[in-house]
Structures are given as C-alpha cells and as structure tokens.
Protein backbone atom coordinates (compact mmCIF):
# COMPACT_ATOMS: atom_id res chain seq x y z
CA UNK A 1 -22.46 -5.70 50.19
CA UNK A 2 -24.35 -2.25 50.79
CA UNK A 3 -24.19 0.91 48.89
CA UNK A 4 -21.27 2.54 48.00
CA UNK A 5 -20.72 6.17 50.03
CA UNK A 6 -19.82 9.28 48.23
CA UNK A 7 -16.09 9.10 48.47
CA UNK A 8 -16.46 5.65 46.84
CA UNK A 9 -18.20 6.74 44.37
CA UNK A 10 -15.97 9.56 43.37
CA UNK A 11 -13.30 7.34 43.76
CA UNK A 12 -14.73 4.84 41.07
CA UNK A 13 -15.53 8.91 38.69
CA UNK A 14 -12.08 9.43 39.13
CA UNK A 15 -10.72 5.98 38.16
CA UNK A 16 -12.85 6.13 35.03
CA UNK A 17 -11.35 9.68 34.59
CA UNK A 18 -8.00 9.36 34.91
CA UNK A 19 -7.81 6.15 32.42
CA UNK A 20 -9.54 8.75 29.88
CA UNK A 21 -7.49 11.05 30.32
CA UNK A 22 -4.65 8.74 29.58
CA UNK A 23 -6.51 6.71 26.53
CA UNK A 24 -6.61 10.12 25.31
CA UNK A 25 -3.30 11.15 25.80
CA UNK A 26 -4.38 14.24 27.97
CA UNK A 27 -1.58 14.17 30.27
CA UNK A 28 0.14 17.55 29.45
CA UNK A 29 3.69 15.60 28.50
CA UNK A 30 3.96 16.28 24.81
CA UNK A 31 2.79 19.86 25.44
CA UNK A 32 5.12 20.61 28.17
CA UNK A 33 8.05 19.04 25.77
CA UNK A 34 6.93 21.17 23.21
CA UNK A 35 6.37 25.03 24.93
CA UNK A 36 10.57 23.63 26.58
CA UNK A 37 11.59 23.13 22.55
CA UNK A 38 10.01 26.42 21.53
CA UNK A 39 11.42 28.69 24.56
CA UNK A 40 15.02 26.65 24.27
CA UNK A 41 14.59 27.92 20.16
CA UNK A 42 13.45 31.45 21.51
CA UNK A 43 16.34 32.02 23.90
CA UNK A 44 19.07 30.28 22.04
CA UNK A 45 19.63 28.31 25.14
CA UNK A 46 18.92 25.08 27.10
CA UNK A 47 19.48 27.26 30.74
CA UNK A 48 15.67 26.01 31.40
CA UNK A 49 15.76 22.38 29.81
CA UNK A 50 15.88 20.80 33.66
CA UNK A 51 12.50 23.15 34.34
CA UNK A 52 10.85 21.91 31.84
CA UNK A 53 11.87 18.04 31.81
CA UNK A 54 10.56 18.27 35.26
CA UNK A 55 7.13 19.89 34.28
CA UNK A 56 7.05 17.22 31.38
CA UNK A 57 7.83 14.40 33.98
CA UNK A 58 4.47 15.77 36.13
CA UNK A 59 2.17 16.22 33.41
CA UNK A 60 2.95 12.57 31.90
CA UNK A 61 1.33 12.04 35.43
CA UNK A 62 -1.32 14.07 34.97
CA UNK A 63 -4.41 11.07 34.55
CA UNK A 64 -2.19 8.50 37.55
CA UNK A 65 -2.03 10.95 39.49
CA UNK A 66 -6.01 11.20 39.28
CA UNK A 67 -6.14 7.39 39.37
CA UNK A 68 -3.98 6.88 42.45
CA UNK A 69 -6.24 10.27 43.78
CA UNK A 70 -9.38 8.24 43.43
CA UNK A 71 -7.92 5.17 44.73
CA UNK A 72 -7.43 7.18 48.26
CA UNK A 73 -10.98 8.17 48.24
CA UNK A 74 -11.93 4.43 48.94
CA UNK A 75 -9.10 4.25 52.06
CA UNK A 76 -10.43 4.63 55.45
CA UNK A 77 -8.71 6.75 57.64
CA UNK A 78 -7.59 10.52 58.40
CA UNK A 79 -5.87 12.61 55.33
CA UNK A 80 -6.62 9.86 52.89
CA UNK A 81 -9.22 12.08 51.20
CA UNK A 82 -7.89 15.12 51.02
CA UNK A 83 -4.52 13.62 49.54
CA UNK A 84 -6.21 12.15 47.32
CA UNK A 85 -8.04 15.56 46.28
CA UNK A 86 -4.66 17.12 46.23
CA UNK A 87 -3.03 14.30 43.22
CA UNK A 88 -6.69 14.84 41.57
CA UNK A 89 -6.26 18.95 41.80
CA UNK A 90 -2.65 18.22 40.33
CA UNK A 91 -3.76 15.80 37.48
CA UNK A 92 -6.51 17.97 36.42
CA UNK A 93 -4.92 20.48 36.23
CA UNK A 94 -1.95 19.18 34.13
CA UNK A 95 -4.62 17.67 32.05
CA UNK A 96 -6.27 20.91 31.23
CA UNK A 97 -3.17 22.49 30.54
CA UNK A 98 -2.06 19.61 28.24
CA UNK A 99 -5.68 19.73 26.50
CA UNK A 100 -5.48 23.53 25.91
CA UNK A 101 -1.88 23.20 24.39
CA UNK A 102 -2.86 20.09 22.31
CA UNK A 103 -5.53 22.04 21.10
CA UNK A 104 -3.89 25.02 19.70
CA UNK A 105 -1.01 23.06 18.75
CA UNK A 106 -3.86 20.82 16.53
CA UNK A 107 -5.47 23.58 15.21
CA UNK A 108 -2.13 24.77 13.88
CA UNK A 109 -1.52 21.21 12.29
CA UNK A 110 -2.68 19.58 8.77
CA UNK A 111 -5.83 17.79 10.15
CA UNK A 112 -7.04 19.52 13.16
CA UNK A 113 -10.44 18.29 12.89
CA UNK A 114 -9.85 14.69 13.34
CA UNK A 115 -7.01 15.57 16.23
CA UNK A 116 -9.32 17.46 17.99
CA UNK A 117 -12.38 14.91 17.49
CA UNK A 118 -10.34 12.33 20.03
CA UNK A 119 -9.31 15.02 22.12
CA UNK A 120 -12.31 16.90 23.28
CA UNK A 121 -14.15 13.76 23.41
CA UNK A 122 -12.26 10.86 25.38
CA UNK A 123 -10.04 13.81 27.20
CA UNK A 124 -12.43 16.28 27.77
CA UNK A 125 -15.08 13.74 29.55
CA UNK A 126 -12.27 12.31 31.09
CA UNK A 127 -11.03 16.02 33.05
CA UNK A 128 -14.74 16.52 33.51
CA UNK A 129 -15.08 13.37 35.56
CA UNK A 130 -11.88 13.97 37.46
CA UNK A 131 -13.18 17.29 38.61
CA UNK A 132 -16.16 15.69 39.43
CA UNK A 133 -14.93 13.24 41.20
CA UNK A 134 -13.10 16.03 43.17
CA UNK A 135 -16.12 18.22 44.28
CA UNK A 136 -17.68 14.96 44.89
CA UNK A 137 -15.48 13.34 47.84
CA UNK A 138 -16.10 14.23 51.57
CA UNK A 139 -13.14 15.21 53.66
C-alpha cells in the first residue's frame, strides 16, 4: 500500500477530531439546551422552544458531523471533498460555540477548574484538529 495523499490524511485528523470532540462532550447540545431554558425564562414564553430544539439537535452533531466530514475526504470522486468540508465547517463550528458556552457556563459553576481541565484539553485539541483537517483537504 503507498502513502496516504493529503485528503486522506485530513480525513484520518478529522476522524481523530471529531471522536474528541465527542469524548469531550464538545458538541454544543447542552449549551444550546441551556441559552433555549434561559431565553424561554427571559421571555416568559416557549414561542422559540422549536428554534432551539432544532439548534440543540445540530450541535449534538457537532463532532459526527466532523467524523462523517472526514470520512468523505477518503471518497474518490467529484463534490466528495468539499461536502465533506462543509459537515466539518458545520461541526466546528457548533463545537466552538458549545466550548465557549461550556466555558462560561463552568466558570460560573462550583468547580470550574476541574470542568474546564477536560474541556480545553480533549475538546479543544479535538476542534483544533477538525479545523486542521479542514484547511488540510484538497478540493
């Protein structure tokens, strides 16, 4: 077998990613759950539950959808690649948003040290990667 080319490679960055990002439970879910709760309590209403169900349903995606992104980088064949940049673009960037939210939301917590120990470690290499793994492929 010969060396792997550079959209197999960032396929195999963003597999190792995207499992990160979900060991680490950087997937935006919880966060998106949360901001729903918090605007429901602001408004007095649930007009905007559906909204944010849906946002919580896409972040819970956020490290598949970089998985299944770098799976597409190893396909052969028009498209393949730059799908596959798009569900990393869309991962990521759930991640991040997840990350920043679990942050503050840790920080406001009784032991933010140890919360945000496991989440700028595991998560944070894990979004790195997946952006990596994005500027990496050829399209």
């Amino acid at each position: 077998m010969g060396e792997m080319s550079n959209n197999e490679k960032a396929g195999l960055i963003a597999l190792v990613g995207g499992i990160l990002m979900l060991l680490a439970g950087v997937t935006g879910a919880a966060a998106w759950v949360t901001i729903g709760e918090i605007v429901e309590e602001m408004m007095g209403n649930d007009s905007l539950t559906i909204v944010f169900q849906i946002l919580a349903i896409l972040g819970g995606l956020g490290g598949l959808l970089v998985i299944l992104g770098g799976l597409l980088f190893w396909k052969k064949g028009s498209g393949s690649a730059k799908v596959g940049k798009l569900l990393i673009t869309i991962g990521a960037g759930f991640g991040l948003i997840g990350l920043i939210i679990f942050i503050i939301l840790a920080l406001m917590g009784d032991d933010p040290g140890t919360a945000l120990f496991g989440a700028l470690t595991i998560g944070f290499i894990g979004l790195i990667l997946s952006i990596i793994a994005r500027m990496k492929v050829e399209t």
